[in-house]
Protein backbone atom coordinates (compact mmCIF):
# COMPACT_ATOMS: atom_id res chain seq x y z
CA UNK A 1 14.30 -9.69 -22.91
CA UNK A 2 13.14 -7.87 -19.86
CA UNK A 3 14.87 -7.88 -16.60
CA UNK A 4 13.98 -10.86 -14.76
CA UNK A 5 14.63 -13.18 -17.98
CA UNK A 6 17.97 -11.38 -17.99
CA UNK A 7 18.61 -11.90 -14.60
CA UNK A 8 17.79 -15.72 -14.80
CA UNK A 9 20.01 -15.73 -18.11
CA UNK A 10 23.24 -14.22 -16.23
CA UNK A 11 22.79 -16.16 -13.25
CA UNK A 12 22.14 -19.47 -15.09
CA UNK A 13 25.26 -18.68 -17.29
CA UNK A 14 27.55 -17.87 -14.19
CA UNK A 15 26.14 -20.51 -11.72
CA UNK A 16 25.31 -17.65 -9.61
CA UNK A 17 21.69 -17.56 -7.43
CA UNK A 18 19.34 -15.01 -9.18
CA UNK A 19 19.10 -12.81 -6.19
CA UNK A 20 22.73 -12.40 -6.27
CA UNK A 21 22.72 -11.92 -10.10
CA UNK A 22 19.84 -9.27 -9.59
CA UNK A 23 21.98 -7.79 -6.88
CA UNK A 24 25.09 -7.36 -9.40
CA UNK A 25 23.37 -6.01 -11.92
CA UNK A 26 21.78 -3.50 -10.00
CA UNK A 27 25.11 -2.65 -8.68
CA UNK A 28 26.10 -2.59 -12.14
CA UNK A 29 23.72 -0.22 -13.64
CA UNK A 30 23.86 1.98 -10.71
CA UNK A 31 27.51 2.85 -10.80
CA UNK A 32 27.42 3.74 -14.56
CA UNK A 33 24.80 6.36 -13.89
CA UNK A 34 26.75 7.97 -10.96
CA UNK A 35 29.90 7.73 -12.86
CA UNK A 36 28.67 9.45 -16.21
CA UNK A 37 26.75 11.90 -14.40
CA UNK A 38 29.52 13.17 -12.41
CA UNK A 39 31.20 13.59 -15.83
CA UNK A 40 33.21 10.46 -16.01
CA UNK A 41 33.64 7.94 -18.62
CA UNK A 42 32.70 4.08 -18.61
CA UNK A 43 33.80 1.93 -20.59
CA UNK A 44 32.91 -2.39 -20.42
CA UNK A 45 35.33 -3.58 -22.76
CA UNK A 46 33.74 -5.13 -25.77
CA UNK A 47 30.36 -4.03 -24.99
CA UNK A 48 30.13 -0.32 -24.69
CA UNK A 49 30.88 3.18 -23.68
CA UNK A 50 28.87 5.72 -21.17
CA UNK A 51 29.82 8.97 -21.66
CA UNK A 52 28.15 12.80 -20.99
CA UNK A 53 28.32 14.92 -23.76
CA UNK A 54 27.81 18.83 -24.15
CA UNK A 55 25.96 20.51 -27.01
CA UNK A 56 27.15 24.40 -27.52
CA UNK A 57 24.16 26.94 -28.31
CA UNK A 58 23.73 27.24 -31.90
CA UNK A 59 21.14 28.89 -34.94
CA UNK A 60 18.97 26.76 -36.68
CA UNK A 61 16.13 27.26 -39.40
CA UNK A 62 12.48 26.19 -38.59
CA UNK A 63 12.08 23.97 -41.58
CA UNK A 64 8.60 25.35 -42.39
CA UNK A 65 9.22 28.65 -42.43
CA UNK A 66 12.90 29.52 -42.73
CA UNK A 67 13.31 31.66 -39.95
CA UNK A 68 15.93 31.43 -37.84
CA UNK A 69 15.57 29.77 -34.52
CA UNK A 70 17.97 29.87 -31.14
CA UNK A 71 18.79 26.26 -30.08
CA UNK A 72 20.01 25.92 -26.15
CA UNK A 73 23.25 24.29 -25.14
CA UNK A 74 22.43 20.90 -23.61
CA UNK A 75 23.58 17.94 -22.03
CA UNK A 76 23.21 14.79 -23.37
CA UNK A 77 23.64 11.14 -23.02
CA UNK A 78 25.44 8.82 -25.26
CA UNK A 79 26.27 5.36 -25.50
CA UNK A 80 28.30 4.20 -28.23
CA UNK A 81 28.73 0.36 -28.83
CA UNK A 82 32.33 -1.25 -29.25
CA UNK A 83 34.06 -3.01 -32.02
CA UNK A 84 33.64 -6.41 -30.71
CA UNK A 85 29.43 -5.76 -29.86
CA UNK A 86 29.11 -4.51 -33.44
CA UNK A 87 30.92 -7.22 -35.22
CA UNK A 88 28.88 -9.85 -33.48
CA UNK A 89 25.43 -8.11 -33.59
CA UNK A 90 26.14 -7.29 -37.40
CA UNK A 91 27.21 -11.21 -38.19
CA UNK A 92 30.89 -10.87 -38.30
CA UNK A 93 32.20 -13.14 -35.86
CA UNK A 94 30.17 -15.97 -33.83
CA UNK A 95 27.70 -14.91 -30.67
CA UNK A 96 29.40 -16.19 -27.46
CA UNK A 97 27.81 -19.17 -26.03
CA UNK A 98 25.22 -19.06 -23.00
CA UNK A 99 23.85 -21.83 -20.71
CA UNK A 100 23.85 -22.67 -17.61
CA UNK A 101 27.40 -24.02 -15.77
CA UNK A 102 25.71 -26.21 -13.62
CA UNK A 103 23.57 -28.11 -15.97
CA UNK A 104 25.64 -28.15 -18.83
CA UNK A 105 26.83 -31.92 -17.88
CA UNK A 106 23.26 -32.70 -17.34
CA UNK A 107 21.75 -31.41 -20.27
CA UNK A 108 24.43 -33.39 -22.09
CA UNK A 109 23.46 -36.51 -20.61
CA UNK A 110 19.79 -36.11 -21.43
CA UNK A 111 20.20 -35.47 -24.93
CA UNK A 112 22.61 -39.05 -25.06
CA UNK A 113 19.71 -41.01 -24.05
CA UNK A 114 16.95 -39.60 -25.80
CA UNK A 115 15.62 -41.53 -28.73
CA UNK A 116 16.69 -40.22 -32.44
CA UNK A 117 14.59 -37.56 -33.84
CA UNK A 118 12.71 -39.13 -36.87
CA UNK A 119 13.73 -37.02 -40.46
CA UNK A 120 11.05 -35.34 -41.51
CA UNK A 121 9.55 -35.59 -44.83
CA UNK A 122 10.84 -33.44 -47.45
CA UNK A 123 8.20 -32.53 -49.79
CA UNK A 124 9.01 -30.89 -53.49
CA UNK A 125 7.27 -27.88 -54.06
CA UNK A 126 4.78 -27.96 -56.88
CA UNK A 127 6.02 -26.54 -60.12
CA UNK A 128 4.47 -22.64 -60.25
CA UNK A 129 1.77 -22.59 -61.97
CA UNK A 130 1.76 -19.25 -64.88
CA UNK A 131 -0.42 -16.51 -63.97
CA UNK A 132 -3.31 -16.06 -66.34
CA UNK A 133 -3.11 -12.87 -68.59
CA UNK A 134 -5.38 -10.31 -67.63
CA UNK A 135 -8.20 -9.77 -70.15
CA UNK A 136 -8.96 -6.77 -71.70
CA UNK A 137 -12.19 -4.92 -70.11
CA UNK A 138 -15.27 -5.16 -72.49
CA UNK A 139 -15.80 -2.33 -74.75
CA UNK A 140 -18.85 -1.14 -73.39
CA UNK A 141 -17.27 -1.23 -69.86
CA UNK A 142 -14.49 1.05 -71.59
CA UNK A 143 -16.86 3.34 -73.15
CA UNK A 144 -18.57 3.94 -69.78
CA UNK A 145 -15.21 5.18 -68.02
CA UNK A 146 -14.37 7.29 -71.10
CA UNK A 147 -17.67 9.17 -70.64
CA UNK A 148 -17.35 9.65 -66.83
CA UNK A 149 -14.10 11.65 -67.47
């Protein structure tokens, strides 16, 4: 999903105009990045956390050759997804839904009056057939490869 489909999502879901939505989310994501980079933590309850994390300078070992290397204290990014993201991303409890407020009703109404959907034919599956044992190469075919070695 790239922005402008999740823009159109959020602002179909809300009942919101997509500039507005765009506008929010904007807002959104721009807040979060001047809020961890001055060192703060964000948090969006069931979704995730923003934080800025320090590494301390350390020794490590190149892996090809063993020697030891100097690794610099650093700064870095992490995001670490909440209980309630994980459980529904992994299968553990139901998505929410999403649609759109407005045309919920509508929708609704449109699938009353549409004509039943026809079943479809269920067709059995042949029965497998068995593979074929694989002959035996010929002997002079065998003789051949026992001379090239």
């Amino acid at each position: 999903m790239n922005r402008r489909e999740l823009v159109n999502a959020v602002a179909g879901h809300t009942g919101q105009s997509p500039k507005d939505t765009d506008a929010s989310i904007r807002g959104l994501v721009d807040v979060v990045i001047a809020s961890v980079a001055k060192g703060e933590i964000v948090s969006i309850p069931g979704f995730a956390k923003f934080s800025k994390r320090q590494t301390k300078a350390r020794m490590g070992r190149n892996p090809q050759t063993g020697a030891p290397v100097k690794i610099p204290a650093r700064t870095k990014a992490r995001i670490t997804p909440l209980k309630m993201y994980k459980d529904v991303v992994l299968g553990k409890e139901k998505a929410p839904k999403i649609g759109t407020v407005a045309a919920a009703p509508a929708k609704k109404a449109a699938v009353k009056k549409a004509a039943p959907a026809k079943k479809a034919a269920v067709k059995k599956a042949a029965p497998a057939k068995k593979a074929a044992p694989k002959k035996a190469a010929p002997k002079k075919a065998a003789k051949k490869v026992a001379k090239r070695r």
